[in-house]
Protein backbone atom coordinates (compact mmCIF):
# COMPACT_ATOMS: atom_id res chain seq x y z
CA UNK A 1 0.00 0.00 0.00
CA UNK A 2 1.40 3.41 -1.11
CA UNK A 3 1.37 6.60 1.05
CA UNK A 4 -1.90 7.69 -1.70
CA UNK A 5 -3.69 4.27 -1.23
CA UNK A 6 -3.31 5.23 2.40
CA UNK A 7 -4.97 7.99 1.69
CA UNK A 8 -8.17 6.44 0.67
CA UNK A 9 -9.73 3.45 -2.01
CA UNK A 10 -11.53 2.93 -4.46
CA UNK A 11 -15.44 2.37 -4.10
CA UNK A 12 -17.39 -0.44 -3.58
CA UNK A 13 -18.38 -2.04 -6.84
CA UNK A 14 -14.24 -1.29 -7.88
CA UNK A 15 -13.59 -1.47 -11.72
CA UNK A 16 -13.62 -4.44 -13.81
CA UNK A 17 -10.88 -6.57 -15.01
CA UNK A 18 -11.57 -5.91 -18.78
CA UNK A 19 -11.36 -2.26 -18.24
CA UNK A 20 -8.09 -2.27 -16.47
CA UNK A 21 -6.83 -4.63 -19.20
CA UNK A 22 -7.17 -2.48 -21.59
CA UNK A 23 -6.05 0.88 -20.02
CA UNK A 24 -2.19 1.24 -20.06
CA UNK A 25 -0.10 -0.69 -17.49
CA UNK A 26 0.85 2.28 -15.53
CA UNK A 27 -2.77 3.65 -15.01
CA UNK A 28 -4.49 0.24 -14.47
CA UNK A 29 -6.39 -0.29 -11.19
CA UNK A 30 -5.56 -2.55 -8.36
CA UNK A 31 -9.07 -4.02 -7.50
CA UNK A 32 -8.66 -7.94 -7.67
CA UNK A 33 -5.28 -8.10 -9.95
CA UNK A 34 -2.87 -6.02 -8.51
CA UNK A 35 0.05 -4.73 -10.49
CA UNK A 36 1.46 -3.02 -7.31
CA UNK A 37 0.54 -2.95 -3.63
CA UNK A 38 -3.09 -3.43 -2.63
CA UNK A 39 -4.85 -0.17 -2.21
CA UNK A 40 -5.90 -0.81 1.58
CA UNK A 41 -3.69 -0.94 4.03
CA UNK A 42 -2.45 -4.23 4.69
CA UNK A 43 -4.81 -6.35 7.29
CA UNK A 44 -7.84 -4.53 6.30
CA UNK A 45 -10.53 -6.45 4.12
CA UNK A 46 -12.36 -3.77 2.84
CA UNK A 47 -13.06 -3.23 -0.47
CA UNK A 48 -13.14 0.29 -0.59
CA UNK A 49 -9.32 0.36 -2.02
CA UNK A 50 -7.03 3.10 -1.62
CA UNK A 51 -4.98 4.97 -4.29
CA UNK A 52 -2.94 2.93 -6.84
CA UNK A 53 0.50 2.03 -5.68
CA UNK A 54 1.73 2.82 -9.17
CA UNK A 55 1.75 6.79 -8.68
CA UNK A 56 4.78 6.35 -5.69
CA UNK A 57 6.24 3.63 -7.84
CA UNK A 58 6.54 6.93 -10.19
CA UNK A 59 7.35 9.03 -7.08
CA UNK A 60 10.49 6.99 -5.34
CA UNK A 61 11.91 6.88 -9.63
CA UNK A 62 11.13 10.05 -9.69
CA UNK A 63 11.60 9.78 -13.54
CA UNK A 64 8.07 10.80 -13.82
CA UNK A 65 8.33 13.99 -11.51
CA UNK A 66 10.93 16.05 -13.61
CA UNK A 67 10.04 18.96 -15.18
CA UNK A 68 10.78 19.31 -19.03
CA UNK A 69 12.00 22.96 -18.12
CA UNK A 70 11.82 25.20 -15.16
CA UNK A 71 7.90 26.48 -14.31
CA UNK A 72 8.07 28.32 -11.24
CA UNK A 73 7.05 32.30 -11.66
CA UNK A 74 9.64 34.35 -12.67
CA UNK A 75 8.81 36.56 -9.63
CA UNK A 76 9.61 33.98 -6.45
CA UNK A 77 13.16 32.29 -5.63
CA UNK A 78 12.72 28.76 -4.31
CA UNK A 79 15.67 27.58 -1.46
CA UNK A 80 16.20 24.69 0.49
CA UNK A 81 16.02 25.47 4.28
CA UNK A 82 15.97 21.59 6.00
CA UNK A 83 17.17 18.54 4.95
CA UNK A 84 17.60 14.97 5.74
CA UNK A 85 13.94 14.70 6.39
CA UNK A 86 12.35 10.73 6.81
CA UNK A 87 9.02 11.44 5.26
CA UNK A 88 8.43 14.92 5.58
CA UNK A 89 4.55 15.99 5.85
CA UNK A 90 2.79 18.91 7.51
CA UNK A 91 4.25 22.08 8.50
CA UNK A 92 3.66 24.94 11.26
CA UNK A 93 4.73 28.10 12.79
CA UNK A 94 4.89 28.18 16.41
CA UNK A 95 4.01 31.32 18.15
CA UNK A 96 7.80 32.20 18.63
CA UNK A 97 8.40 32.18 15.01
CA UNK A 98 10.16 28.58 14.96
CA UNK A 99 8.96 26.18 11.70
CA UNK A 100 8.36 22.63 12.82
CA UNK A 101 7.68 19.70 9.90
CA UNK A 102 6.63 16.24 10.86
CA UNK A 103 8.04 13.78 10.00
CA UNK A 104 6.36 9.76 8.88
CA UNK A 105 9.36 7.62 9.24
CA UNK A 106 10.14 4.50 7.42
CA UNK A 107 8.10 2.13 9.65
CA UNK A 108 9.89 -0.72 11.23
CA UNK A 109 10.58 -3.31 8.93
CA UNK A 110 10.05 -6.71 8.57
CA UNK A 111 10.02 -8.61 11.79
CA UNK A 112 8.11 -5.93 14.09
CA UNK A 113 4.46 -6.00 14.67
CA UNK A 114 2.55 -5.55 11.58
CA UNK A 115 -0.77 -5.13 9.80
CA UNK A 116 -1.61 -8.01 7.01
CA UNK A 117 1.56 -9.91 6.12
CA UNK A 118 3.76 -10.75 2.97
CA UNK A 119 4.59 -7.82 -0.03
CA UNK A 120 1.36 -5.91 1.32
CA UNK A 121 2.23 -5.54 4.97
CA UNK A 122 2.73 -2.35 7.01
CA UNK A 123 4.79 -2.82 9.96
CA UNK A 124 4.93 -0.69 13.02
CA UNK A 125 8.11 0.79 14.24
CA UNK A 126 9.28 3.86 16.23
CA UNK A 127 11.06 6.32 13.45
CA UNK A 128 8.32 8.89 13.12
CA UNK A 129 9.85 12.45 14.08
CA UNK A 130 9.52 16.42 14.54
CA UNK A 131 11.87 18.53 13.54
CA UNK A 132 12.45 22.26 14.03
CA UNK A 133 13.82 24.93 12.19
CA UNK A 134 14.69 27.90 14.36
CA UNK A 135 16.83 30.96 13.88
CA UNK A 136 18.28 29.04 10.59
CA UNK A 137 18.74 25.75 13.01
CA UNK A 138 17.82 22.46 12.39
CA UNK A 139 17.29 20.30 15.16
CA UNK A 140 15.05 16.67 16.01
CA UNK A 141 12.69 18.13 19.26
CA UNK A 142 10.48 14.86 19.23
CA UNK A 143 11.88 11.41 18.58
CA UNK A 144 10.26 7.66 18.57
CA UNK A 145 7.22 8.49 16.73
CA UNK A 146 5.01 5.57 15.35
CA UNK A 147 5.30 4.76 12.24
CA UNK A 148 3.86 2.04 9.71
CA UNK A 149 5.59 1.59 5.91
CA UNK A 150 6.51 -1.18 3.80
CA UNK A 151 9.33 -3.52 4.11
CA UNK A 152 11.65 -0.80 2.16
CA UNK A 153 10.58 1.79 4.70
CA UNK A 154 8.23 3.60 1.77
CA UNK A 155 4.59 4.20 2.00
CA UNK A 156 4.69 5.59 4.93
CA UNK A 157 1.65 6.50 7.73
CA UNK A 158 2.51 7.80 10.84
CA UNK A 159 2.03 11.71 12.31
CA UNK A 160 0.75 13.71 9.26
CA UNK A 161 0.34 17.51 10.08
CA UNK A 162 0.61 19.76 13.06
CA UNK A 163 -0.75 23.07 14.41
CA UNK A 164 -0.20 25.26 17.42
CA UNK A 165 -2.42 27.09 19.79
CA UNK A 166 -1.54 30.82 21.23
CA UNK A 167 0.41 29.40 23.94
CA UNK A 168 2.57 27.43 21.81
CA UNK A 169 1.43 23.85 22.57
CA UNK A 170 1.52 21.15 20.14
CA UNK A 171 -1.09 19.19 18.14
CA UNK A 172 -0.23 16.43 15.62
CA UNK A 173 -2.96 14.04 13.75
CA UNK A 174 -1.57 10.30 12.96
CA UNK A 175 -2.17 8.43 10.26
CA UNK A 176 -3.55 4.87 10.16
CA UNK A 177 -4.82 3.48 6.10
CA UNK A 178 -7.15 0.85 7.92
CA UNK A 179 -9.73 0.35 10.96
CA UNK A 180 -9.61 0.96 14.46
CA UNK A 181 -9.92 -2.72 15.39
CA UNK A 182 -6.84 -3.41 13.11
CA UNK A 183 -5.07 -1.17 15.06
CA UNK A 184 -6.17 -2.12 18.09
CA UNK A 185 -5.08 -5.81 17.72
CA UNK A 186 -1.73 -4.46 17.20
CA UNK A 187 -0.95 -4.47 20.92
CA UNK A 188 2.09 -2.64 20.76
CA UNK A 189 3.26 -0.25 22.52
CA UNK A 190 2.13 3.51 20.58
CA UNK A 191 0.03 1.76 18.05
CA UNK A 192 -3.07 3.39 20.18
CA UNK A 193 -1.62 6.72 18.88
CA UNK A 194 -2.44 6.04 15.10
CA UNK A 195 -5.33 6.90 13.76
CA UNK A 196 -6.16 9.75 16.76
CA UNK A 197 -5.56 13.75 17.54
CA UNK A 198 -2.48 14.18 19.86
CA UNK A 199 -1.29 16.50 22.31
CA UNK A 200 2.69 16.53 21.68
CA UNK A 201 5.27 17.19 24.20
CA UNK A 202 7.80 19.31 22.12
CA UNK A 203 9.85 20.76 25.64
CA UNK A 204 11.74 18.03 25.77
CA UNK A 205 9.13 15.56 27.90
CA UNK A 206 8.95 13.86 24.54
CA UNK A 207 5.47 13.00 25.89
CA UNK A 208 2.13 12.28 22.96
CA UNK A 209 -1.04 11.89 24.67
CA UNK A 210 -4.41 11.25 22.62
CA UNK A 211 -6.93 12.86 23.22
CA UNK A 212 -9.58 12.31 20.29
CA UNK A 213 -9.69 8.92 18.10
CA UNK A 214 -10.72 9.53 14.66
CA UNK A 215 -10.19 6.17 14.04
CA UNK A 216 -13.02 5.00 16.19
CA UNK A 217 -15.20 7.62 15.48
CA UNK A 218 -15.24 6.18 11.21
CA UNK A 219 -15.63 2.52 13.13
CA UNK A 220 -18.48 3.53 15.28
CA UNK A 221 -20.45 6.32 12.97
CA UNK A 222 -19.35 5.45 9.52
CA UNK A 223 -19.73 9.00 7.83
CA UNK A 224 -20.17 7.53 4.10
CA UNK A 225 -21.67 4.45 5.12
CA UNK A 226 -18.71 2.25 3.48
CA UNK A 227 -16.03 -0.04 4.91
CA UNK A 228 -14.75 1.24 7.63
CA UNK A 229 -11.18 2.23 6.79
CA UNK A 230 -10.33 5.67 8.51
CA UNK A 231 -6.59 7.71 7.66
CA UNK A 232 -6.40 11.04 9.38
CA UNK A 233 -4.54 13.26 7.63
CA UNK A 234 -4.83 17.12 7.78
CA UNK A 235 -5.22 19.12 10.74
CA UNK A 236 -6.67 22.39 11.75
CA UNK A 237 -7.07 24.19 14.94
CA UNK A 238 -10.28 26.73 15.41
CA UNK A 239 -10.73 29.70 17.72
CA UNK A 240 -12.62 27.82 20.14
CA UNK A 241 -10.06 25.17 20.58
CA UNK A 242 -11.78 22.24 18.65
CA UNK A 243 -9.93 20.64 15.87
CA UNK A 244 -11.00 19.97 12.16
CA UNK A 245 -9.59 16.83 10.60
CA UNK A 246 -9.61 15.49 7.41
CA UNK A 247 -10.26 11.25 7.11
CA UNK A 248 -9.47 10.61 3.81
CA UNK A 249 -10.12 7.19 4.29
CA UNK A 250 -13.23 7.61 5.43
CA UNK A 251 -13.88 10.18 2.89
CA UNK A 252 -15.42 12.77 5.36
CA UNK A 253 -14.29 15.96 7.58
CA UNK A 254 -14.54 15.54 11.11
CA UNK A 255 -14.77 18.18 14.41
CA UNK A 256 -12.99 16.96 17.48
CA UNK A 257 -12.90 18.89 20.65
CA UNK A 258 -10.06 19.11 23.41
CA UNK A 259 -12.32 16.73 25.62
CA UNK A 260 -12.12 13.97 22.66
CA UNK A 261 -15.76 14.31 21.26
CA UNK A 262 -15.63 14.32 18.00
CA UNK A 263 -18.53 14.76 15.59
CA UNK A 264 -19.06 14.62 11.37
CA UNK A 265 -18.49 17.92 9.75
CA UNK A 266 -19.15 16.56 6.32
CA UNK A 267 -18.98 13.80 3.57
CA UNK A 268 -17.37 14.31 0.31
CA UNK A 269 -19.11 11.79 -2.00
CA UNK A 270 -17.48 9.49 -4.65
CA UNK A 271 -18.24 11.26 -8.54
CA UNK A 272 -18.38 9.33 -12.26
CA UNK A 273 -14.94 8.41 -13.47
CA UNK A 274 -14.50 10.36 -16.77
CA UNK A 275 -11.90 8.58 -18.01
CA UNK A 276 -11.90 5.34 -20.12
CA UNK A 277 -9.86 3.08 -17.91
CA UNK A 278 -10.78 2.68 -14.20
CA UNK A 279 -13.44 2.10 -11.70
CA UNK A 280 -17.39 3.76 -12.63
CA UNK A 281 -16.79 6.47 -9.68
CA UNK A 282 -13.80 7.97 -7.85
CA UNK A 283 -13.54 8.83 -3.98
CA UNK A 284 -13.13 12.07 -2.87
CA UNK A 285 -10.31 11.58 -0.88
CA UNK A 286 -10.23 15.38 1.56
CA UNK A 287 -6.29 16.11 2.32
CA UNK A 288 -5.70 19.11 3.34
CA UNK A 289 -7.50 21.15 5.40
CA UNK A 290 -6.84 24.73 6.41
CA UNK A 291 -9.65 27.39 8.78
CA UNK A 292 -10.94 30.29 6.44
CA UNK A 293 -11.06 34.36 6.98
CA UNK A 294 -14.48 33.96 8.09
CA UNK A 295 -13.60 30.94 10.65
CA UNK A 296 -14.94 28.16 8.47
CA UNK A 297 -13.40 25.03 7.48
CA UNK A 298 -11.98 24.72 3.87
CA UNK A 299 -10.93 21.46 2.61
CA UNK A 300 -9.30 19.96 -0.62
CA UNK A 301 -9.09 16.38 -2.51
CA UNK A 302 -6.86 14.37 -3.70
CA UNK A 303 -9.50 12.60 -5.69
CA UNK A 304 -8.86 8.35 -5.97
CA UNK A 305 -7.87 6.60 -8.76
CA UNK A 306 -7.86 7.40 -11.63
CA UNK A 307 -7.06 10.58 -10.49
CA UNK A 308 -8.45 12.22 -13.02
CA UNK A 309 -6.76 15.91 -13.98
CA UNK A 310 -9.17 18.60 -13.24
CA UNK A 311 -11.24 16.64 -10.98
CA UNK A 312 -9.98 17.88 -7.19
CA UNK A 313 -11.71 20.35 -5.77
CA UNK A 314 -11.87 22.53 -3.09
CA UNK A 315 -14.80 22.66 -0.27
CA UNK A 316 -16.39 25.42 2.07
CA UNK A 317 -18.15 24.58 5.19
CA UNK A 318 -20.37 26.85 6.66
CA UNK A 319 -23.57 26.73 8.87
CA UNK A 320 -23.85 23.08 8.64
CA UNK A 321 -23.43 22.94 4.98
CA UNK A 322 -20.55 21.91 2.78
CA UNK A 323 -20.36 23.10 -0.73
CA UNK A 324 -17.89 23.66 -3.69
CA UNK A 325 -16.10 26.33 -3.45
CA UNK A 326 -13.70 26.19 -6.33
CA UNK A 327 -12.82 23.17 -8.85
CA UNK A 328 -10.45 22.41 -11.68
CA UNK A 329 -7.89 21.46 -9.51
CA UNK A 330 -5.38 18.25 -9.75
CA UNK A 331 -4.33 16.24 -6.69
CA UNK A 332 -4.81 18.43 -3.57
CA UNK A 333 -2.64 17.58 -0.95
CA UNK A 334 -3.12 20.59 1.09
CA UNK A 335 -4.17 24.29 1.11
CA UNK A 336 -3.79 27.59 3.23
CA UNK A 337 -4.70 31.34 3.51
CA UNK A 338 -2.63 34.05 3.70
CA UNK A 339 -3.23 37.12 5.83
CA UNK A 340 -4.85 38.87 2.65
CA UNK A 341 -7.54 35.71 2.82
CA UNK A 342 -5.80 34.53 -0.39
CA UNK A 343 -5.70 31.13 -0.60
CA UNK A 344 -3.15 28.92 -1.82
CA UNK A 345 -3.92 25.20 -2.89
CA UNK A 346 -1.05 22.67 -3.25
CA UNK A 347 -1.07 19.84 -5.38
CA UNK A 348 1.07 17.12 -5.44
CA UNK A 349 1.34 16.44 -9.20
CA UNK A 350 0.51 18.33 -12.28
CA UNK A 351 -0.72 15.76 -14.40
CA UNK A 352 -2.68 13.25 -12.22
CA UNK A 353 -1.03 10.53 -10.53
CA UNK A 354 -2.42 7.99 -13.43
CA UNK A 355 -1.18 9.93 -16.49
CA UNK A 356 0.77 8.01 -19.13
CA UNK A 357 3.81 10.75 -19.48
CA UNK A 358 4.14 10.42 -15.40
CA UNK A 359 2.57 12.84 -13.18
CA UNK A 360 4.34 15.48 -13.16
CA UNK A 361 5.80 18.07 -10.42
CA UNK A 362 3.61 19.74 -8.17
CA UNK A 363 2.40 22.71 -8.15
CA UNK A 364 1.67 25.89 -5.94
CA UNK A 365 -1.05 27.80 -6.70
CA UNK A 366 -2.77 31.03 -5.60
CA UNK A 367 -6.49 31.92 -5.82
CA UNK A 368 -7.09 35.65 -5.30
CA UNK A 369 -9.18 36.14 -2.29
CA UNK A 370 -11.65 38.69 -4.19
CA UNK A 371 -11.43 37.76 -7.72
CA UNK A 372 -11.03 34.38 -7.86
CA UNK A 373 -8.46 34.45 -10.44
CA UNK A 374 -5.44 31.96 -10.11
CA UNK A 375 -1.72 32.15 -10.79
CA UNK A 376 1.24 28.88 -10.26
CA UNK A 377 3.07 30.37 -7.94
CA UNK A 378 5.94 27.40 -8.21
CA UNK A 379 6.33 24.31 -9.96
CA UNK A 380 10.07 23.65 -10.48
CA UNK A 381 11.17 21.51 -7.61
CA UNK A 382 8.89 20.68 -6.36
CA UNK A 383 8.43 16.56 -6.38
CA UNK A 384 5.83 14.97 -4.62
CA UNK A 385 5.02 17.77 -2.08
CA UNK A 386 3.07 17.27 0.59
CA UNK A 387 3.03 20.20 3.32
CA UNK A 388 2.30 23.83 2.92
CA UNK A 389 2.73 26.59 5.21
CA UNK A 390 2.53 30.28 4.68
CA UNK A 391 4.24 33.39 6.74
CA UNK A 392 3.93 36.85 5.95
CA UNK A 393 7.38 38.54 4.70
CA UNK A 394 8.24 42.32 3.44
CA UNK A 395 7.18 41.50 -0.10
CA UNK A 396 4.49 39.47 1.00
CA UNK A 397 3.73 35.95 1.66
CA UNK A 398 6.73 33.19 2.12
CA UNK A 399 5.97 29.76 1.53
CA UNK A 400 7.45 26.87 2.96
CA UNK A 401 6.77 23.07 1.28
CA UNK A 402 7.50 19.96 2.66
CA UNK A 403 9.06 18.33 -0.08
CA UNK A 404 9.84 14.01 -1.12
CA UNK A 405 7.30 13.08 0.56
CA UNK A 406 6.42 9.91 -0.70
CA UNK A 407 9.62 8.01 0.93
CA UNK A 408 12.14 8.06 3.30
CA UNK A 409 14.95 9.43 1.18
CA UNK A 410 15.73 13.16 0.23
CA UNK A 411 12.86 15.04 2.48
CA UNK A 412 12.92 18.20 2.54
CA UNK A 413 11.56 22.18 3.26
CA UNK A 414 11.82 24.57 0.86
CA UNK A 415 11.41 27.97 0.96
CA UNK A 416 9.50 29.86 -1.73
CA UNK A 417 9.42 34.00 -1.26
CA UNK A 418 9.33 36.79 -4.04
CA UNK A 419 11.98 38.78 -5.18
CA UNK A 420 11.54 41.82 -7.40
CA UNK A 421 10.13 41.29 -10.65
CA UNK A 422 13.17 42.19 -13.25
CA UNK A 423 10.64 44.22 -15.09
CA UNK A 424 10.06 46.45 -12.23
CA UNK A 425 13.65 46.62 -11.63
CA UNK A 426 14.24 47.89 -15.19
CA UNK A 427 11.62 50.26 -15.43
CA UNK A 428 12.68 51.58 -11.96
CA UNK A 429 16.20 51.85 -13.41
CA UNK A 430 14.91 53.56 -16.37
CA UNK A 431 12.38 56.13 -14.24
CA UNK A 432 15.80 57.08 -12.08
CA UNK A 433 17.72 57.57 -15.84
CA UNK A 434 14.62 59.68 -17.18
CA UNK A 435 14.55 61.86 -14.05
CA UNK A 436 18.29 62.08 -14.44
CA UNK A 437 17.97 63.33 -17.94
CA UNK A 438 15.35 65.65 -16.96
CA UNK A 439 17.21 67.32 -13.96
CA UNK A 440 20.71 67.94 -16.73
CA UNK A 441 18.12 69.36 -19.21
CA UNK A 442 16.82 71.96 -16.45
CA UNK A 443 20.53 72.57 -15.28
CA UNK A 444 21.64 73.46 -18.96
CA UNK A 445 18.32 76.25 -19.49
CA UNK A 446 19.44 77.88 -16.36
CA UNK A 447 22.95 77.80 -17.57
């Protein structure tokens, strides 16, 4: 199972064998004949399937990834600020300014404790991390972190994203890719931390204590009324306190207060495949999820396989209701507003994670807060992204990505911020030369 078919599967009713067969090898489904890992996560029977494995065979190649030529705005410089990241995922500013990234880990390979068995298990282990970046300093401040991956330490699930409240205390959501029950039988020590909202000890305590499962919550209410199969994955902290969390197993959008009650936001429902080769309908698959100007939940999806281009979209909650907000987006992995209210959606491929020519770099991409109009902010470098975070800078916005994000080799944060466009510099140069000109000329008459 592949950090996307952790994500979330395909529906029930899946695609059939004849249509797979004849859709090219590297977009073909992995229902009953799977040409890479299963889309659930390993132990789980259900037969809502996750995301084809094939799109992080692409990703770990990387062949696919690679731009043809350089696509990021002339206008922004993108550096490298952390590296030597296991999995790098969700980012956040602390109060004092400090830029933490979580980080998945590589699981614990074969021998420990693990969910299903043979090429499609996920075993547990203890290489899950947070790291901090603080005046230009990289450090590890939280070690030992759950994790579960493959047998190569890819395909990772363990703590996804992370937010702060005023007082600079520590929230992470963990991953899971399969029931509560499946984690449960586990028995080992931290598995009880997958699959829940966690209060993390970043002084040095090294303390995580739970304090809302997610993953129970999709076993006991069921949101979409499919197999249970729950995977937390973005995180967002209200006003109030409460939490909004994205289960893109589960295909739904979940509140969860400090006390651990946690109650459905929403349901994101699976929509007719438009391509030829794949199942009838695609899941929604919510990702990232980031609190809006007015204080309302947005949310974007990753859409399941096929992934079809143009199909993610981005969703507004408000007064009980969820509704599209905007569309025409590719492979949301997460979003987030700037201080304007513009928002910025991130995508972890260009092309879809199916497409024949690969899918493509990410992309970073702003939606005007008033007009709606959109601009790519970045494209070049980045290769399977999968964290965004935003802080305001003297030519506005700087964004940081969590980039590699698929495995555990090469992760990454890189910085994205403006510089001055070179036409502004050269018509500023030539304004100075004019006024130059102007202030000889005036000399010379009173000469």
């Amino acid at each position: 199972m592949s950090f996307l078919e952790s994500l979330q599967g395909r529906p029930k009713g899946a695609c059939r064998r004849s249509q797979c067969e004849a859709a090219p090898v590297s977009s073909r489904c992995t229902a009953s004949h799977p040409i890479v890992r299963p889309a659930s996560r390993a132990g789980s029977t259900s037969p809502r399937r996750r995301l084809g494995g094939l799109a992080f065979a692409a990703v770990l190649g990387l062949a696919g990834w690679l731009p043809a030529a350089p696509a990021h705005a002339l206008a922004y410089t993108i550096d490298t600020v952390m590296t030597g990241l296991v999995t790098p995922r969700g980012l956040a500013f602390a109060p004092d300014g400090a830029l933490y990234v979580t980080e998945v880990g590589r699981g614990g390979g074969v021998g420990a404790p693990s969910l299903g068995s043979g090429p499609r298990a996920a075993y547990l282990g203890y290489t899950g991390a947070v790291s901090r970046l603080a005046s230009g300093v990289q450090s590890r401040v939280l070690t030992g972190l759950p994790s579960l991956a493959n047998a190569a330490g890819a395909e990772a699930a363990g703590l996804q994203d992370i937010v702060f409240d005023p007082a600079g205390q520590a929230y992470g959501v963990f991953g899971l890719g399969s029931s509560s029950a499946a984690r449960d039988a586990l028995g080992a020590f931290g598995a009880g931390m997958l699959g829940t909202v966690a209060r993390l000890g970043l002084d040095g305590s090294g303390t995580v204590s739970p304090i809302a499962d997610i993953a129970k919550h999709e076993t006991t209410a069921n949101p979409d009324g499919g197999a249970i199969d729950s995977n937390p994955f973005g995180l967002a902290r209200r006003a109030d306190g409460s939490f909004v969390v994205t289960d893109a197993g589960g295909n739904s959008f979940v509140q969860a207060t400090a006390a651990g009650v946690v109650t459905t936001l929403g349901v994101l429902p699976p929509e007719t495949n438009p391509l030829p080769f794949g199942p009838p309908v695609y899941q929604s698959v919510p990702t990232g999820v980031a609190i809006g100007p007015g204080g309302n939940p947005t949310v974007g999806t990753l859409t399941g396989f096929p992934f079809p281009p143009g199909a993610a979209k981005v969703f507004a909650h408000a007064a009980g209701t969820t509704g599209v907000a905007f569309a025409g987006f590719t492979t949301i992995i997460d979003l987030d507003f700037d201080a304007a209210g513009n928002l910025y959606v991130l995508q972890i491929s260009s092309n879809g994670l199916a497409a024949p020519g690969g899918p493509g770099t990410g992309l970073l991409i702003k939606v005007d807060g008033r007009t709606g109009q959109r601009s790519t902010i970045a494209s070049d470098g980045l290769i399977a992204p999968g964290g965004l975070a935003i802080r305001e800078g003297p030519r506005g916005p700087v964004f940081y990505v969590s980039n590699m994000t698929a495995g555990p080799e090469g992760g990454a944060v890189l910085r994205i911020s403006a510089v001055p466009e070179p036409a502004g510099w050269a018509m500023g140069l030539a304004g100075l030369a004019g006024l130059g000109a102007a202030v000889r000329r005036r000399r010379a008459r009173r000469a």
